[in-house]
N, C-alpha and C. Protein backbone atom coordinates (compact mmCIF):
# COMPACT_ATOMS: atom_id res chain seq x y z
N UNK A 1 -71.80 5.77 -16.81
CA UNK A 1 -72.28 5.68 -18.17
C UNK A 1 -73.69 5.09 -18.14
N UNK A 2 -74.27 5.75 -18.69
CA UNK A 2 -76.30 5.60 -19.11
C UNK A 2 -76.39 4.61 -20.14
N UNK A 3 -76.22 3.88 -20.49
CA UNK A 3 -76.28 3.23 -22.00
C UNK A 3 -77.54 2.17 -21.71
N UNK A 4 -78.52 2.78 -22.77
CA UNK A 4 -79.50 2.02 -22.71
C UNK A 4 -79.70 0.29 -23.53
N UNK A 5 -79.77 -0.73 -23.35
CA UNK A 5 -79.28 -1.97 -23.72
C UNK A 5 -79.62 -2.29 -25.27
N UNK A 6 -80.85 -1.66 -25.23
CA UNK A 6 -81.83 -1.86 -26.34
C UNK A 6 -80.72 -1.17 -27.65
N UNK A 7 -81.01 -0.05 -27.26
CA UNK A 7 -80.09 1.25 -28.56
C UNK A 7 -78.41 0.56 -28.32
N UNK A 8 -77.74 0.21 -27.36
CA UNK A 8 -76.44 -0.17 -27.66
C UNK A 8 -76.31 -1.28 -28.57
N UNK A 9 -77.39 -2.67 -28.45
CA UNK A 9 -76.72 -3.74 -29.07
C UNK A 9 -77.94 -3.86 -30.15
N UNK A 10 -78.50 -3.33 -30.44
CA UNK A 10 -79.56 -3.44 -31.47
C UNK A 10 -79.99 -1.98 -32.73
N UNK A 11 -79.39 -1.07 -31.89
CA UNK A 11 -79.38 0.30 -32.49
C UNK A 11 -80.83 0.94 -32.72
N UNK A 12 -80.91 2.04 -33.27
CA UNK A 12 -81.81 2.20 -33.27
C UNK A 12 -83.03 2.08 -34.98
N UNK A 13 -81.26 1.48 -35.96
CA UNK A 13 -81.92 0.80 -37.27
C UNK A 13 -81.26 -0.17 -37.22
N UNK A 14 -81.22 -1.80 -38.12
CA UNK A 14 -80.90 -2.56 -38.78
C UNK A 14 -79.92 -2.54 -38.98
N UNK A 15 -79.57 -1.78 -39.19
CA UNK A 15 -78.43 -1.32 -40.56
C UNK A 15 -77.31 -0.95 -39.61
N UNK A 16 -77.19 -0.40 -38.48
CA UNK A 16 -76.39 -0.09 -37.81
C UNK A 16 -74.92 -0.56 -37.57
N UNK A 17 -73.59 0.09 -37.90
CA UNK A 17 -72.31 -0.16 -38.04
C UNK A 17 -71.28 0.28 -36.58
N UNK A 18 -72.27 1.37 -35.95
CA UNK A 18 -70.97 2.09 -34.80
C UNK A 18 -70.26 2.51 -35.40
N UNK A 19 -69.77 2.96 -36.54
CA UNK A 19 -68.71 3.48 -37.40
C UNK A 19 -68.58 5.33 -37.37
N UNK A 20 -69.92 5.79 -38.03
CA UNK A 20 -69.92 6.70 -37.92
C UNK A 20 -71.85 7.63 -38.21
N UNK A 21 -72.36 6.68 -37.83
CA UNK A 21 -73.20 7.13 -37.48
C UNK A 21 -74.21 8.36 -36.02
N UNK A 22 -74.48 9.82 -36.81
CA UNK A 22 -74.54 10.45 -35.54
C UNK A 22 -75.53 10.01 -34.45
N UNK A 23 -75.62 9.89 -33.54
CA UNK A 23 -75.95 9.90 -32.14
C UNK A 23 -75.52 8.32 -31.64
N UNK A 24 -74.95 7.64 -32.23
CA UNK A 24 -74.45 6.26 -31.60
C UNK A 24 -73.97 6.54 -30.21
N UNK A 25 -74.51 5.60 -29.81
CA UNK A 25 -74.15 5.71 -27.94
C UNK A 25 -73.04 4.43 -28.06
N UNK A 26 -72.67 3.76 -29.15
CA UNK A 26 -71.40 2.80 -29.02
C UNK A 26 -70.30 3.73 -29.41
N UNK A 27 -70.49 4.62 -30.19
CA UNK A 27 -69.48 4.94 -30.82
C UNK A 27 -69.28 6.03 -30.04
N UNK A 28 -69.86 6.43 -29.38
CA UNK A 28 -69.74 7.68 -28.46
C UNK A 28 -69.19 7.28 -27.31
N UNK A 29 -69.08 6.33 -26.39
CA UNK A 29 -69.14 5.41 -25.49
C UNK A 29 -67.02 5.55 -26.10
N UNK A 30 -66.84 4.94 -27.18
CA UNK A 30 -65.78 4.80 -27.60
C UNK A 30 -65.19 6.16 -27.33
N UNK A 31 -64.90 6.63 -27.83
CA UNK A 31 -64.69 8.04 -28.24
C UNK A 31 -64.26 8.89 -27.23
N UNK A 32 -65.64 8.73 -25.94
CA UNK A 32 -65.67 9.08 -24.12
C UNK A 32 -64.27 8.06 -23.75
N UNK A 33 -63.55 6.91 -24.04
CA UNK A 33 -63.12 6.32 -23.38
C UNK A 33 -63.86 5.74 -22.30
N UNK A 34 -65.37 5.29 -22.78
CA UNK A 34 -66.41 4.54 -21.52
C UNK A 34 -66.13 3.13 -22.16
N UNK A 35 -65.68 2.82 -23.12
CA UNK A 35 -65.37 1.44 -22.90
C UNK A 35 -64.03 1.38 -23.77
N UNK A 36 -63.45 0.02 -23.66
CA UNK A 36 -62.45 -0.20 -23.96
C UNK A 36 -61.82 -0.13 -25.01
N UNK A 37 -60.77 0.13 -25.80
CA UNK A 37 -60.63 0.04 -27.03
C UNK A 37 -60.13 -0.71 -27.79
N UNK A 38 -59.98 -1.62 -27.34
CA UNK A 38 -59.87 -3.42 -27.65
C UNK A 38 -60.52 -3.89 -28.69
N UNK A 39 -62.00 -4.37 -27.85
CA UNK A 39 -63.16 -4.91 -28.83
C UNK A 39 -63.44 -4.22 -29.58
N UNK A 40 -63.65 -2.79 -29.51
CA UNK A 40 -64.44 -2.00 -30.38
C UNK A 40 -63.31 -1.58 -31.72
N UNK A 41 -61.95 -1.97 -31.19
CA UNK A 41 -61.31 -2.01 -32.55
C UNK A 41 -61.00 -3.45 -33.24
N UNK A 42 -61.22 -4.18 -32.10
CA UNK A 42 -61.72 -5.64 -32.59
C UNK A 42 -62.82 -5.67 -34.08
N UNK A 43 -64.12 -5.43 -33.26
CA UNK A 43 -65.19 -5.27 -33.91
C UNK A 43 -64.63 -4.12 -35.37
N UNK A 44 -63.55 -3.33 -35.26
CA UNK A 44 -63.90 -2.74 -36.49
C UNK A 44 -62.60 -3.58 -38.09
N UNK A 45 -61.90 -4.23 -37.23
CA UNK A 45 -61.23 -5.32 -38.11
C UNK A 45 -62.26 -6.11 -38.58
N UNK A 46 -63.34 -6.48 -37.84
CA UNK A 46 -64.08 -7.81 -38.51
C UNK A 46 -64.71 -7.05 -39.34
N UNK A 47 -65.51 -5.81 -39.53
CA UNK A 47 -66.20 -4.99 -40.64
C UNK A 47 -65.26 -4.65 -41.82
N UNK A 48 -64.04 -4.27 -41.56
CA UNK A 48 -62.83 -4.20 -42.45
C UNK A 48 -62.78 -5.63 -43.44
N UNK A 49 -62.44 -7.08 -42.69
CA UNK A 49 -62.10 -8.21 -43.43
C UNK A 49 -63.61 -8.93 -43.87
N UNK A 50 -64.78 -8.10 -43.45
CA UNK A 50 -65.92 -8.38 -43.84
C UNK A 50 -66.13 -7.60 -45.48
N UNK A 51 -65.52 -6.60 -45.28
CA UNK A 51 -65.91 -5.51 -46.72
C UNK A 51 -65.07 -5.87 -47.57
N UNK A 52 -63.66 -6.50 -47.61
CA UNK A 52 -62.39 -7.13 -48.57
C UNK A 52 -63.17 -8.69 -48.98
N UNK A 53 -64.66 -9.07 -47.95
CA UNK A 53 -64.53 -10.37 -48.77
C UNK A 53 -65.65 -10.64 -49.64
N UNK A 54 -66.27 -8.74 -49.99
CA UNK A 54 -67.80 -9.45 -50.89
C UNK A 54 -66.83 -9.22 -51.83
């Protein structure tokens, strides 16, 4: 797996979720089974109990 450091943990906007944005190399990464699916469903509970608490 190629994953460049910059575009994985910083993206390539601000705004960036890994959710479903096209060309995400996290979410693609997911998807490939290149990383685990643990954290990254970790990470999508905390966006979940993040959006129930505005």
């Amino acid at each position: 797996m190629n994953l460049n450091k910059r575009r994985v943990f910083h993206g390539k906007f601000n705004n960036y979720l890994h959710v479903s944005e096209l060309r995400c190399v996290v979410l693609e990464a997911f998807v490939n089974g290149d990383i685990a699916d643990s954290p990254y469903m970790s990470y999508l509970n905390m966006l979940e109990d993040s959006d129930h608490r505005r």
